[in-house]
PDB file of N, CA and C in Angstrom:
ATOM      1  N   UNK A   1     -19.403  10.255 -21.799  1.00  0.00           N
ATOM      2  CA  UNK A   1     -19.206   9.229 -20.786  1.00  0.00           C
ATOM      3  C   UNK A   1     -17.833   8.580 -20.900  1.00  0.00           C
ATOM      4  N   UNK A   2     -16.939   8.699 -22.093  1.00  0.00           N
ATOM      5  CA  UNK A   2     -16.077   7.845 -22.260  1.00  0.00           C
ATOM      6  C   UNK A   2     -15.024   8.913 -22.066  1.00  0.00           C
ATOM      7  N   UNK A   3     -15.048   9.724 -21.974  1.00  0.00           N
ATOM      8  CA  UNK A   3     -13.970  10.833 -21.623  1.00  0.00           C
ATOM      9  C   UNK A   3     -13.180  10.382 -20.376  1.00  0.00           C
ATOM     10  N   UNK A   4     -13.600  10.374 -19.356  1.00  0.00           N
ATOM     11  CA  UNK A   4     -13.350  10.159 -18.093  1.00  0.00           C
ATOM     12  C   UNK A   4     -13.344   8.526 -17.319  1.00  0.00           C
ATOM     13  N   UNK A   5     -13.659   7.744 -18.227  1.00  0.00           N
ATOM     14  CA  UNK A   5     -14.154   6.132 -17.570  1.00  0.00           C
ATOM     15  C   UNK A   5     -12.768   5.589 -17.892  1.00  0.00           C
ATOM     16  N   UNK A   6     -11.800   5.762 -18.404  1.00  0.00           N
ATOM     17  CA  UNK A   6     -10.207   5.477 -18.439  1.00  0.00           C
ATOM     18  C   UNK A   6      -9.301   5.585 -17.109  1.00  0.00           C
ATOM     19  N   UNK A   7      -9.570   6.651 -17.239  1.00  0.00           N
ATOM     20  CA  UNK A   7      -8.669   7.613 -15.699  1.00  0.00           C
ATOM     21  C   UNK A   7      -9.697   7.027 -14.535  1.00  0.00           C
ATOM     22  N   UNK A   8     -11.137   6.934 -14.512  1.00  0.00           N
ATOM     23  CA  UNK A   8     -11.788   6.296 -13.079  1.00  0.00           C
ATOM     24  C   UNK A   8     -10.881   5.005 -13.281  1.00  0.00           C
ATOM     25  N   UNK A   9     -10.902   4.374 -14.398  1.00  0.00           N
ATOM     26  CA  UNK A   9     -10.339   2.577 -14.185  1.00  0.00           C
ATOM     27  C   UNK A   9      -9.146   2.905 -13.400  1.00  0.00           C
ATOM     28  N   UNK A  10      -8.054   4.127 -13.767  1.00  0.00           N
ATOM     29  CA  UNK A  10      -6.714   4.107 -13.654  1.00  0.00           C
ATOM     30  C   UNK A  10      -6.917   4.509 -11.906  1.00  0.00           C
ATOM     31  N   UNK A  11      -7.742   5.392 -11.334  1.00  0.00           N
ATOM     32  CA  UNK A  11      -8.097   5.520 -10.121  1.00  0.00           C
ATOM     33  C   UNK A  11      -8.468   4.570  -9.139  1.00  0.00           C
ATOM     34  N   UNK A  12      -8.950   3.664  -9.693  1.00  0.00           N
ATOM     35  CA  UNK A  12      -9.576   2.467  -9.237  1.00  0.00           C
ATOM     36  C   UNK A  12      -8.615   1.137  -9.018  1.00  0.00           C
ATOM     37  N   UNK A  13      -8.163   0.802 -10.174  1.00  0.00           N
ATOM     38  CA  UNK A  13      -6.945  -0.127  -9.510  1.00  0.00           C
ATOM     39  C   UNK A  13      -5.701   0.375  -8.792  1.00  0.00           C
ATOM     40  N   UNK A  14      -5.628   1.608  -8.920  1.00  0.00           N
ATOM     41  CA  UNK A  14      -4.363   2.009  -7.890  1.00  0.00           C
ATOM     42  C   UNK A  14      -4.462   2.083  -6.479  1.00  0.00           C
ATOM     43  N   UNK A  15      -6.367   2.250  -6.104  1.00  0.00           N
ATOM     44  CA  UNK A  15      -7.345   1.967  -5.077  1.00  0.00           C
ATOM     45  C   UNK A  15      -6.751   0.296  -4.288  1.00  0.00           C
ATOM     46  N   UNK A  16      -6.951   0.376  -5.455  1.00  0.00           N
ATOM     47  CA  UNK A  16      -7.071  -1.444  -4.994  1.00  0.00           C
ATOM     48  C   UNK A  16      -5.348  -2.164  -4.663  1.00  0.00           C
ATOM     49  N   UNK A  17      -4.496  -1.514  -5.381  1.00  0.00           N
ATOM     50  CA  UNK A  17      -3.325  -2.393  -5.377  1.00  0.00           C
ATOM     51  C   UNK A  17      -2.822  -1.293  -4.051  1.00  0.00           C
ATOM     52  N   UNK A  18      -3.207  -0.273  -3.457  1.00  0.00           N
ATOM     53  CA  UNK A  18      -2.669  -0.082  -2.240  1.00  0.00           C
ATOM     54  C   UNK A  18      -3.397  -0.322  -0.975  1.00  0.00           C
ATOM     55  N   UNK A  19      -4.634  -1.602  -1.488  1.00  0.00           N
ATOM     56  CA  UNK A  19      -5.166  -2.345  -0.499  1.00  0.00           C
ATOM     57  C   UNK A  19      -4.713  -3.914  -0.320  1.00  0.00           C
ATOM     58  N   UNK A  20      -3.877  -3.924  -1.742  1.00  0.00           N
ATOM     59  CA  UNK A  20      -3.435  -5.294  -2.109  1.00  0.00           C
ATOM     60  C   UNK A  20      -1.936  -5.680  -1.458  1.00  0.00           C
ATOM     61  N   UNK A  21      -1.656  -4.961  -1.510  1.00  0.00           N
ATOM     62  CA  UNK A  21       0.322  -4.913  -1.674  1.00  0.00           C
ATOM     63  C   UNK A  21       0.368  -5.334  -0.138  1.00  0.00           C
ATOM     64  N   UNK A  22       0.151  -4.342   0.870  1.00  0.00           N
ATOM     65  CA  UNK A  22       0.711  -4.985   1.862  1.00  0.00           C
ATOM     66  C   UNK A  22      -0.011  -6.697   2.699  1.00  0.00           C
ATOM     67  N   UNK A  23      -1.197  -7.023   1.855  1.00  0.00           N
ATOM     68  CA  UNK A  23      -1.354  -7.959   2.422  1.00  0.00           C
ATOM     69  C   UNK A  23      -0.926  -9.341   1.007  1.00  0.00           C
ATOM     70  N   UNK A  24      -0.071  -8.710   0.381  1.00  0.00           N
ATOM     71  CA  UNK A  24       1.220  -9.003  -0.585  1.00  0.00           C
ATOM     72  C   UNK A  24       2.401  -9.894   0.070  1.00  0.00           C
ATOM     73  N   UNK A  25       2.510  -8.766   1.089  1.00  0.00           N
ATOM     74  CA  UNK A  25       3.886  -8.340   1.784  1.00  0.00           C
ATOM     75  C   UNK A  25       3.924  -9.965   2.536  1.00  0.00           C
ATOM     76  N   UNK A  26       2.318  -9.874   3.587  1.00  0.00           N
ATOM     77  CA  UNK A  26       2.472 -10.717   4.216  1.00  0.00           C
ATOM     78  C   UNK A  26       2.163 -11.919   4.503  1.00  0.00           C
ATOM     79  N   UNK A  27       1.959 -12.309   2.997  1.00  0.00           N
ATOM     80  CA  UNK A  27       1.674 -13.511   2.367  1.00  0.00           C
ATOM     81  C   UNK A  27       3.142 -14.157   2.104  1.00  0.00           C
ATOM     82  N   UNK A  28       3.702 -13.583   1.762  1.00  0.00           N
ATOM     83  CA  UNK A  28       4.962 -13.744   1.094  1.00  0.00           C
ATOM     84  C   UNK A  28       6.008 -14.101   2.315  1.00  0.00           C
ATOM     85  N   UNK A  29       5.377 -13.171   3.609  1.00  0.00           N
ATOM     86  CA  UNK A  29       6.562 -13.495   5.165  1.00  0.00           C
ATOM     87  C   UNK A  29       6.556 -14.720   5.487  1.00  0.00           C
ATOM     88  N   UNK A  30       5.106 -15.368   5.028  1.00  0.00           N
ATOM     89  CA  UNK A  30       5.175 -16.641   5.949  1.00  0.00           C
ATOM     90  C   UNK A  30       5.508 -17.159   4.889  1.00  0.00           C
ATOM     91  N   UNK A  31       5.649 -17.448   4.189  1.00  0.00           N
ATOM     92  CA  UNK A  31       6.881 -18.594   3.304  1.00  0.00           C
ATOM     93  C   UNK A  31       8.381 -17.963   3.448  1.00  0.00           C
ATOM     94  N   UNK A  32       8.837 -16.711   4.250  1.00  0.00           N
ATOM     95  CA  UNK A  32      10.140 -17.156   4.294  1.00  0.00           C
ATOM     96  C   UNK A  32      10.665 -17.196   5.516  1.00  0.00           C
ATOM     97  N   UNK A  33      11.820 -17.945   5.451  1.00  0.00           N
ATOM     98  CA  UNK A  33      12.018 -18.844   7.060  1.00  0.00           C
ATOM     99  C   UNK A  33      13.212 -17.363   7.747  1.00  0.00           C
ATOM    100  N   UNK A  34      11.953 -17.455   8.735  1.00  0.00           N
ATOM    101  CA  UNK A  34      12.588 -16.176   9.697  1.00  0.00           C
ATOM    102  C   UNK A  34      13.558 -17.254  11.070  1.00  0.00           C
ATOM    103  N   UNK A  35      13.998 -18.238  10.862  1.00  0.00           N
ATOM    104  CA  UNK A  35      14.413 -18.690  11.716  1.00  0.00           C
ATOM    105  C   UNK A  35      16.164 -18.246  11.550  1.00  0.00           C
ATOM    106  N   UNK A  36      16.888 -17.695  11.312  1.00  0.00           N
ATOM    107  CA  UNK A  36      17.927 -17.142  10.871  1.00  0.00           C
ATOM    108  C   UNK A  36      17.894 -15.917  10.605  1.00  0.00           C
ATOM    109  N   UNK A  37      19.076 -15.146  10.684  1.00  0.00           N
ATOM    110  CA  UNK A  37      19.151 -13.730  10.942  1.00  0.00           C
ATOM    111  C   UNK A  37      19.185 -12.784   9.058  1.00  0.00           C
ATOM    112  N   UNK A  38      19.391 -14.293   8.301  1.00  0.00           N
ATOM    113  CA  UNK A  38      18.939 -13.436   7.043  1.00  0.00           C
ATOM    114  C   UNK A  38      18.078 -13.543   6.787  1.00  0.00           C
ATOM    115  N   UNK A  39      17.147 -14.049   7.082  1.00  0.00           N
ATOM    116  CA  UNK A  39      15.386 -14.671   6.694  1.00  0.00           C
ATOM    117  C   UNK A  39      14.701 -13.635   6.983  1.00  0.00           C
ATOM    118  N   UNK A  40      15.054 -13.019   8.646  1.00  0.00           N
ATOM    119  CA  UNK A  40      14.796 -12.406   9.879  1.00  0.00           C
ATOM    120  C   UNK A  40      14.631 -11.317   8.920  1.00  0.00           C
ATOM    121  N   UNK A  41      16.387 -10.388   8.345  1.00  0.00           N
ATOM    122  CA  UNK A  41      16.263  -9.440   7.968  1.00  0.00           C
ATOM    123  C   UNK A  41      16.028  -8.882   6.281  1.00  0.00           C
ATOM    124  N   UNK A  42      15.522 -10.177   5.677  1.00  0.00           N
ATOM    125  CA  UNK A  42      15.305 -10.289   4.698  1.00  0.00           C
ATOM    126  C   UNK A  42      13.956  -9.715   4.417  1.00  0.00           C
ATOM    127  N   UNK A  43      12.719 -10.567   5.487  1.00  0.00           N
ATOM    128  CA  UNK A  43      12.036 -10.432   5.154  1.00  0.00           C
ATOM    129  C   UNK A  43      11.404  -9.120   5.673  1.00  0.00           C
ATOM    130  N   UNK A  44      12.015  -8.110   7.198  1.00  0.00           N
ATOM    131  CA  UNK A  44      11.624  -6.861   7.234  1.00  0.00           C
ATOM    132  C   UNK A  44      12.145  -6.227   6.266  1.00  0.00           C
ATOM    133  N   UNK A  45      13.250  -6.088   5.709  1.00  0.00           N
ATOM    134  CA  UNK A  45      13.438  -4.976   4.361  1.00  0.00           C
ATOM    135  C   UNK A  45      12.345  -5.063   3.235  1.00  0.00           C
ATOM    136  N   UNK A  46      12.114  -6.354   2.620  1.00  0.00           N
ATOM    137  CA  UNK A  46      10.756  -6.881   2.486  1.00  0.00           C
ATOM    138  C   UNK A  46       9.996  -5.615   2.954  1.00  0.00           C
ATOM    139  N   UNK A  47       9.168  -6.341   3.813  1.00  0.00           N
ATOM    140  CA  UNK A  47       7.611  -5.403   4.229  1.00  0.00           C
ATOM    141  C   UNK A  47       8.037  -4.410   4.301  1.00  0.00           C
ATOM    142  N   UNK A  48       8.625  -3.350   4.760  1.00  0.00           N
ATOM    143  CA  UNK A  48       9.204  -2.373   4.130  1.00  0.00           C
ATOM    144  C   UNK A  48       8.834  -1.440   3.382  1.00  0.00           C
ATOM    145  N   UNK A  49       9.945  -2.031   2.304  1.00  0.00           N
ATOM    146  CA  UNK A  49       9.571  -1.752   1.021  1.00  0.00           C
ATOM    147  C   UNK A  49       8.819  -2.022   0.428  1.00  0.00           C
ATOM    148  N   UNK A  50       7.973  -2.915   0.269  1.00  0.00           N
ATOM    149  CA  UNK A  50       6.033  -3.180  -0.095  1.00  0.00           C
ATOM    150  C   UNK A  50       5.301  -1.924   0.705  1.00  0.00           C
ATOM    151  N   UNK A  51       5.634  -1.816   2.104  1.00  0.00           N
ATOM    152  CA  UNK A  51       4.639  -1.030   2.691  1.00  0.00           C
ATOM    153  C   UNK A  51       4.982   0.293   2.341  1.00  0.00           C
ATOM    154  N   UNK A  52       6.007   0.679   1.993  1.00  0.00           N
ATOM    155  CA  UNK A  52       6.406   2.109   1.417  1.00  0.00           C
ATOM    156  C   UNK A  52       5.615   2.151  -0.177  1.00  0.00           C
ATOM    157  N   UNK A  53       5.942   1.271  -0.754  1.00  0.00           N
ATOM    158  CA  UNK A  53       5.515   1.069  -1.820  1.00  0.00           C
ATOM    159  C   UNK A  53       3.432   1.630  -2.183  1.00  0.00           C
ATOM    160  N   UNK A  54       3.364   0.751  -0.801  1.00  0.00           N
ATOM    161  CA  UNK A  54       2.099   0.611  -0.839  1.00  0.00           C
ATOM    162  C   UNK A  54       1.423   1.904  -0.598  1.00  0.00           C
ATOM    163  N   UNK A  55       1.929   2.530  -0.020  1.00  0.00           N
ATOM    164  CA  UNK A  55       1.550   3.875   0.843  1.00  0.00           C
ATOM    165  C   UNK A  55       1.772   4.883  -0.373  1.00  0.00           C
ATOM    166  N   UNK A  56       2.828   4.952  -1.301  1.00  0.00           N
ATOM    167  CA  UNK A  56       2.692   6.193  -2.364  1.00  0.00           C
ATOM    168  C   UNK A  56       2.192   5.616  -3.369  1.00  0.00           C
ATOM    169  N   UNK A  57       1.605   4.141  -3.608  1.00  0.00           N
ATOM    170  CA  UNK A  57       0.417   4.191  -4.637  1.00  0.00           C
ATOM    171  C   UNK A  57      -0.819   4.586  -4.470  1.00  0.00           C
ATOM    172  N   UNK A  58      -0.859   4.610  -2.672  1.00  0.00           N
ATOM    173  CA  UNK A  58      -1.798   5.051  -2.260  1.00  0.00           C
ATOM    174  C   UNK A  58      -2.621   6.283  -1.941  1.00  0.00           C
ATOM    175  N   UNK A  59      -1.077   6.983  -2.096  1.00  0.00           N
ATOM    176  CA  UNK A  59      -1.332   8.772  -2.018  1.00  0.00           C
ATOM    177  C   UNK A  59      -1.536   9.217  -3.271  1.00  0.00           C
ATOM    178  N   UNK A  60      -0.639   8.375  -4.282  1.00  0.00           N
ATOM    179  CA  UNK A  60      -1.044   8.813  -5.744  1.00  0.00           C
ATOM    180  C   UNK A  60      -2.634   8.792  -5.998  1.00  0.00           C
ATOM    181  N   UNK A  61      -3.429   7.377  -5.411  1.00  0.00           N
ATOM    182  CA  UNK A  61      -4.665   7.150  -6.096  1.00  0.00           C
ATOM    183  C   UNK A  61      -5.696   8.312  -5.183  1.00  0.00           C
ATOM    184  N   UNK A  62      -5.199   8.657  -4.136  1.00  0.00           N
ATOM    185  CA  UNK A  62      -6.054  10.252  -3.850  1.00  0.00           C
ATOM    186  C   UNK A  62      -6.144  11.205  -4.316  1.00  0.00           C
ATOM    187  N   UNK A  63      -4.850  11.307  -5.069  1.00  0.00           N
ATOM    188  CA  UNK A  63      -4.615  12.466  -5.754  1.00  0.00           C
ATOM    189  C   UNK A  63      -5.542  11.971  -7.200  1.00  0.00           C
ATOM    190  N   UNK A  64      -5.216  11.569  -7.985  1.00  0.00           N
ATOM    191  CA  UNK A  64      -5.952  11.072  -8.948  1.00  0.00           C
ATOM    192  C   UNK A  64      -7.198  10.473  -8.893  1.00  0.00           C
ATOM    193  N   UNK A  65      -7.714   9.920  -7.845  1.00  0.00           N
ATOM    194  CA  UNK A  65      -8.855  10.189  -7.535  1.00  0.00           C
ATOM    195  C   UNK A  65      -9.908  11.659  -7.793  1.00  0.00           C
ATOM    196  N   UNK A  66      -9.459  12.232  -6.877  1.00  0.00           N
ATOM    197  CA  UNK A  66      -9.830  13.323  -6.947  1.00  0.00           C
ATOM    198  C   UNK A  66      -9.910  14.640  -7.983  1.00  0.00           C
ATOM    199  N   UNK A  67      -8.677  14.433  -8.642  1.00  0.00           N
ATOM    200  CA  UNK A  67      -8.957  14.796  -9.786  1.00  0.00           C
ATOM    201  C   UNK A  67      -9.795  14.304 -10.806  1.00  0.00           C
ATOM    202  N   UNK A  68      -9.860  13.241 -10.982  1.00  0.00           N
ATOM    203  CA  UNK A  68     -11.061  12.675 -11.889  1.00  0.00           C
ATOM    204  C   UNK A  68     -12.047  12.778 -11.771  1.00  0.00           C
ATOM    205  N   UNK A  69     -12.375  12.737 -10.088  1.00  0.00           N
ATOM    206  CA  UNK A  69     -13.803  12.833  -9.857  1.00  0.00           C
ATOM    207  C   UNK A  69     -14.699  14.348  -9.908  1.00  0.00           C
ATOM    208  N   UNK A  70     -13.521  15.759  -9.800  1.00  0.00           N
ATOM    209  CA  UNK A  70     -14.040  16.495 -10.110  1.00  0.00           C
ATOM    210  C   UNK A  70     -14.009  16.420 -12.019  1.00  0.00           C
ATOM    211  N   UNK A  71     -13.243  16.296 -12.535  1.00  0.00           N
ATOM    212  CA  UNK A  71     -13.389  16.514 -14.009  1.00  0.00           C
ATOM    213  C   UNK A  71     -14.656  15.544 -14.233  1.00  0.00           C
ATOM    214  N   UNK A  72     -15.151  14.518 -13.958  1.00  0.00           N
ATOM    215  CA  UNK A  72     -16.102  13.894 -14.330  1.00  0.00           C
ATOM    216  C   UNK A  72     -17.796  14.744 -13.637  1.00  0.00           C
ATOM    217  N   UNK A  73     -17.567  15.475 -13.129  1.00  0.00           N
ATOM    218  CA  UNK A  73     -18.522  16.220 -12.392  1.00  0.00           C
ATOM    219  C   UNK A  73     -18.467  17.246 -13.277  1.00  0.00           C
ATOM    220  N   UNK A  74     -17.659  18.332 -13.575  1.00  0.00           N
ATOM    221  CA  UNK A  74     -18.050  19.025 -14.560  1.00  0.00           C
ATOM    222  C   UNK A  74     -18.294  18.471 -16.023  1.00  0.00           C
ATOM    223  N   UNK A  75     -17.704  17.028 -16.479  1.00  0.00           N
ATOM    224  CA  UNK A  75     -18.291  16.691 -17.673  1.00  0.00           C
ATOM    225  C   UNK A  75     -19.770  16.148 -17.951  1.00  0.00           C
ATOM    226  N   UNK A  76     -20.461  16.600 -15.866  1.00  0.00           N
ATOM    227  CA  UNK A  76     -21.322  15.467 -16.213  1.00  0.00           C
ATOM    228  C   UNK A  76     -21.834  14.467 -16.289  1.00  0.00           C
ATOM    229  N   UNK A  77     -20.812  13.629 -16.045  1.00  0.00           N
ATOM    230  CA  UNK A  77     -20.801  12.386 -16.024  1.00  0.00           C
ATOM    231  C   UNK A  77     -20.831  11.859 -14.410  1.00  0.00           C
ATOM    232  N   UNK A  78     -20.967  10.252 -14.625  1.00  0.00           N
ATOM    233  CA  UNK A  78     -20.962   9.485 -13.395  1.00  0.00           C
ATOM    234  C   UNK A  78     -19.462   9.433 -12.880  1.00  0.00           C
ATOM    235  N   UNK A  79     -19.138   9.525 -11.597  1.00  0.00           N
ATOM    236  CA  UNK A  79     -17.931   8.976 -11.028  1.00  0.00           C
ATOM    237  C   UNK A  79     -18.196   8.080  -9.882  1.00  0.00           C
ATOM    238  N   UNK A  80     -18.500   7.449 -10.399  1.00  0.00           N
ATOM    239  CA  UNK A  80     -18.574   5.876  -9.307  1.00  0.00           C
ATOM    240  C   UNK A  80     -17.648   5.325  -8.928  1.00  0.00           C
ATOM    241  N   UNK A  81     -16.686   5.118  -9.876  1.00  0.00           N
ATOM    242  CA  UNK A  81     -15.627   4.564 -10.316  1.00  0.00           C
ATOM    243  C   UNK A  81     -14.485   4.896  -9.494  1.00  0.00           C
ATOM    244  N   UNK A  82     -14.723   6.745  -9.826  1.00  0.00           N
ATOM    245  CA  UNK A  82     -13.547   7.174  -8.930  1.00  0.00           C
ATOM    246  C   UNK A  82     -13.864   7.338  -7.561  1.00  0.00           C
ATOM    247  N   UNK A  83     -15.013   7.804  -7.269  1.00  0.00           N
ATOM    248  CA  UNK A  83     -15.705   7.775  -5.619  1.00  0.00           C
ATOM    249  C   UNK A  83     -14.605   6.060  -5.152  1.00  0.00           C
ATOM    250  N   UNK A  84     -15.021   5.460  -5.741  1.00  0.00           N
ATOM    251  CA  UNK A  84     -14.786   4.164  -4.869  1.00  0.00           C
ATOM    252  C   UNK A  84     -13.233   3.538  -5.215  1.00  0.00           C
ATOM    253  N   UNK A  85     -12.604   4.538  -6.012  1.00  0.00           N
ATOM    254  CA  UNK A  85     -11.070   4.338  -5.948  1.00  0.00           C
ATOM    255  C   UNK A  85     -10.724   5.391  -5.156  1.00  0.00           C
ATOM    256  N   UNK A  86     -11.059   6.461  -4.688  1.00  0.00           N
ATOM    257  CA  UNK A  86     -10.700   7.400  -3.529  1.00  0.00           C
ATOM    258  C   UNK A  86     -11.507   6.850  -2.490  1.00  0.00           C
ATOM    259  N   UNK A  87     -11.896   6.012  -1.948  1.00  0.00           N
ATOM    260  CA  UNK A  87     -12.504   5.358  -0.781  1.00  0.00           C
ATOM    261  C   UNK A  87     -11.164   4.568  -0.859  1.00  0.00           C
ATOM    262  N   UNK A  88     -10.952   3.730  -1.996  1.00  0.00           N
ATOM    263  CA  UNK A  88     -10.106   2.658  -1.138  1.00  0.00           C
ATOM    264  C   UNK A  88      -8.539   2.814  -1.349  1.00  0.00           C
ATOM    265  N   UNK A  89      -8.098   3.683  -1.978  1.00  0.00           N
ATOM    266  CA  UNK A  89      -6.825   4.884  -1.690  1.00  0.00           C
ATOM    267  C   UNK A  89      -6.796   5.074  -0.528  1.00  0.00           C
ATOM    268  N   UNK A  90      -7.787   5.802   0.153  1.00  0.00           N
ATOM    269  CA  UNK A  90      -7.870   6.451   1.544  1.00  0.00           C
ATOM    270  C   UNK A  90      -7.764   4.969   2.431  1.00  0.00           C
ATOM    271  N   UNK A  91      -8.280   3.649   2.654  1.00  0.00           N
ATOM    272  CA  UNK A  91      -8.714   2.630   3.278  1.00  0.00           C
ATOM    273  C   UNK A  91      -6.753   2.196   3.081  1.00  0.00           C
ATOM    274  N   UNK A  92      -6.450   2.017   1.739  1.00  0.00           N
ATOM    275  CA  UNK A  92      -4.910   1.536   1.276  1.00  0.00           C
ATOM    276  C   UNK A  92      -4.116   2.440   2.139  1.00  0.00           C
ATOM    277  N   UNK A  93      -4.095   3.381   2.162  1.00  0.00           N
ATOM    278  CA  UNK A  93      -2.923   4.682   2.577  1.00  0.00           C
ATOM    279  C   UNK A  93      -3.012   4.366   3.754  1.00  0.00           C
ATOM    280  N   UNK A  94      -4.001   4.091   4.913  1.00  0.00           N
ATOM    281  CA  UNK A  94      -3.815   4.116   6.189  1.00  0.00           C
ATOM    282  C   UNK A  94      -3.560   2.694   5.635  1.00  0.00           C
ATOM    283  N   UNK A  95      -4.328   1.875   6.106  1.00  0.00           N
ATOM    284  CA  UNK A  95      -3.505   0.506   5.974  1.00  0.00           C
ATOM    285  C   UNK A  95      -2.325   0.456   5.723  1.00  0.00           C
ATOM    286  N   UNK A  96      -1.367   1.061   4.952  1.00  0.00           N
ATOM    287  CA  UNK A  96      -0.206   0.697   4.465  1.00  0.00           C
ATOM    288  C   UNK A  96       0.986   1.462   5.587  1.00  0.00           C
ATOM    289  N   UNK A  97       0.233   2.796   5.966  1.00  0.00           N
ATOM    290  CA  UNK A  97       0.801   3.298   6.739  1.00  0.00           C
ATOM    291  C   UNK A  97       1.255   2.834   8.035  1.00  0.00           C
ATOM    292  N   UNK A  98       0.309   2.192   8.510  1.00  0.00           N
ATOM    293  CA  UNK A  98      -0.009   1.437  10.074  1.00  0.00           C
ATOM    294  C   UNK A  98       1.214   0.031   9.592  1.00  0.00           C
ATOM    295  N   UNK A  99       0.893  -0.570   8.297  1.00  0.00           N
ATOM    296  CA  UNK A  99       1.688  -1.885   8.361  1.00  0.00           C
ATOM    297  C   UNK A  99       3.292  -0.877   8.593  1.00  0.00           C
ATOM    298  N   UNK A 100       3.634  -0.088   7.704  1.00  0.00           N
ATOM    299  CA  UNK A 100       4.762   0.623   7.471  1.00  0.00           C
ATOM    300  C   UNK A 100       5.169   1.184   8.830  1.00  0.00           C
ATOM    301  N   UNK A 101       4.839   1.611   9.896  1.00  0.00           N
ATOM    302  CA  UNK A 101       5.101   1.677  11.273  1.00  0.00           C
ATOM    303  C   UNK A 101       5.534   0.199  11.896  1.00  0.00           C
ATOM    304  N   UNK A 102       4.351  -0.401  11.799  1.00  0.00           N
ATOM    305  CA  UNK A 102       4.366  -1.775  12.855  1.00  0.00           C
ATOM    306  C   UNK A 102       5.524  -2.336  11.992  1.00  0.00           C
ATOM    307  N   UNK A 103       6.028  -2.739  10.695  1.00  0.00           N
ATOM    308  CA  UNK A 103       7.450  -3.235  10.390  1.00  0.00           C
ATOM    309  C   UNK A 103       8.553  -2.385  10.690  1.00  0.00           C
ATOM    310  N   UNK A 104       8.318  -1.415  11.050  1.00  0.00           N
ATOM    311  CA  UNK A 104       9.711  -0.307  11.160  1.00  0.00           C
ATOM    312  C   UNK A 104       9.983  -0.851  12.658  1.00  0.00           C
ATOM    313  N   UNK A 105       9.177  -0.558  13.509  1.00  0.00           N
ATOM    314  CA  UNK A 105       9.141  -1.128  15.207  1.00  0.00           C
ATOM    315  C   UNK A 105       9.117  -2.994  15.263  1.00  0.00           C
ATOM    316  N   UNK A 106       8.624  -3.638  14.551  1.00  0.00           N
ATOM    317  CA  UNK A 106       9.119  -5.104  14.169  1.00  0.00           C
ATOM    318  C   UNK A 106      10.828  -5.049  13.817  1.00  0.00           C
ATOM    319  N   UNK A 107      11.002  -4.532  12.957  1.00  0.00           N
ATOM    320  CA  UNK A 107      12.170  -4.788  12.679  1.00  0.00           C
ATOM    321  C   UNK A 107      13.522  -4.159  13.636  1.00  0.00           C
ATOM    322  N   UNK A 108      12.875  -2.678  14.207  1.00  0.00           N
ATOM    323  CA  UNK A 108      14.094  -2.294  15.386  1.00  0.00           C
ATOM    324  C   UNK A 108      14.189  -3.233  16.526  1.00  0.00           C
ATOM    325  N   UNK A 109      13.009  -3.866  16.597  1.00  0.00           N
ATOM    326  CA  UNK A 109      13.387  -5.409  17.533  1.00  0.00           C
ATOM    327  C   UNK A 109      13.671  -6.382  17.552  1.00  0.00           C
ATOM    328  N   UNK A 110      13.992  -6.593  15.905  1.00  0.00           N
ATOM    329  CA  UNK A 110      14.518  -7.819  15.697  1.00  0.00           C
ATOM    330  C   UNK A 110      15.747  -7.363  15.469  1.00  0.00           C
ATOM    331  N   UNK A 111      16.602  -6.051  15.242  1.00  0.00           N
ATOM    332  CA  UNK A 111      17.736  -5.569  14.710  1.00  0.00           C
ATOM    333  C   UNK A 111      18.367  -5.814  16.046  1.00  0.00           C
ATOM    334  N   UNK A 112      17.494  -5.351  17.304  1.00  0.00           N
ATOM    335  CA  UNK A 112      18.023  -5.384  18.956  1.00  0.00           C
ATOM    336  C   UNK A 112      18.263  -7.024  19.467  1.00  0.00           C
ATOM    337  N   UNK A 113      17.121  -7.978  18.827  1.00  0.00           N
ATOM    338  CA  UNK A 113      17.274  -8.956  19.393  1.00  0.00           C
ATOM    339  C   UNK A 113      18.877  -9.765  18.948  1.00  0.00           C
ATOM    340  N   UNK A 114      18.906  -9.567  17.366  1.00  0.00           N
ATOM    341  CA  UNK A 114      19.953 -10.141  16.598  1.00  0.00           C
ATOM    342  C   UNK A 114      21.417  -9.590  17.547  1.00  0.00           C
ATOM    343  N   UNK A 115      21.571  -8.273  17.487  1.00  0.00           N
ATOM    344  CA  UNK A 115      22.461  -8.069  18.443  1.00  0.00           C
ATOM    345  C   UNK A 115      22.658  -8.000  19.532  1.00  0.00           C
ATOM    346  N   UNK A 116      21.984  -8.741  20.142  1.00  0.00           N
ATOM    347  CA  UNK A 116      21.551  -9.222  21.608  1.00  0.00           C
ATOM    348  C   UNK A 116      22.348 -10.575  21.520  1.00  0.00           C
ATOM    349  N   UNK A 117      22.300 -11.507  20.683  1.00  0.00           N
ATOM    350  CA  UNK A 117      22.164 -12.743  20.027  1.00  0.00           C
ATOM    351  C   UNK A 117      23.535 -12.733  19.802  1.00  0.00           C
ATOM    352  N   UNK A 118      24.153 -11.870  19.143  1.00  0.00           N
ATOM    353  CA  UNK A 118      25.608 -11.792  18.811  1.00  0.00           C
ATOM    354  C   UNK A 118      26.791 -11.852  19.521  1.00  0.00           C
ATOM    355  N   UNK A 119      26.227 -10.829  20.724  1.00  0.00           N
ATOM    356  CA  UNK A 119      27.137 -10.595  21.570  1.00  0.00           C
ATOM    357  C   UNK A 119      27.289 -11.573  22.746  1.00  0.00           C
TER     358      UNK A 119
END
């Protein structure tokens, strides 16, 4: 049983922190003041990079998911652990993905508005 209950933990919070991160991201937006064009572009490079972030911890914990959960199947053993860190890998990865779009298209409109603004 103890063979495999390491790597489910390690499956499991990587589950979780690519369900965590981008609503990380946007905890963190509203404390910074987007009323200025560095705030503005501060805080899309920001989400961003959290949501990129978020998205290959998230592909990692499928991958490792899945591997664990078959090695724990041929050892035998329970994978609960990892079942429900490859549930929320899969739940993280889109989530992170969708935020990682909607800031890419957030931010080409605030890049348009700023130089709208300039000129």
């Amino acid at each position: 049983m103890e063979t495999t209950k390491n790597k489910q933990i390690t499956a499991l919070v990587l589950g979780i922190v690519s369900v965590v991160l981008p609503n990380i991201s946007s905890a963190i937006g509203n404390s910074i003041d987007t009323t200025t064009s560095e705030g503005t572009l501060g805080f899309l490079i920001f989400s961003i990079i959290i949501s990129l972030a978020a998205l290959i911890v998230g592909i990692i914990g499928i991958i490792k998911s899945s591997a664990v959960r078959k090695e724990a199947r041929e050892a035998g053993e329970k994978n609960i652990l990892a079942t429900i860190g490859l549930v929320a890998s899969i739940v993280g990865t889109v989530y992170a993905a969708i935020a990682f779009v909607a800031c890419g298209l957030c931010g080409a409109c605030a890049v348009c508005a700023l130089a709208a603004a300039a000129s």
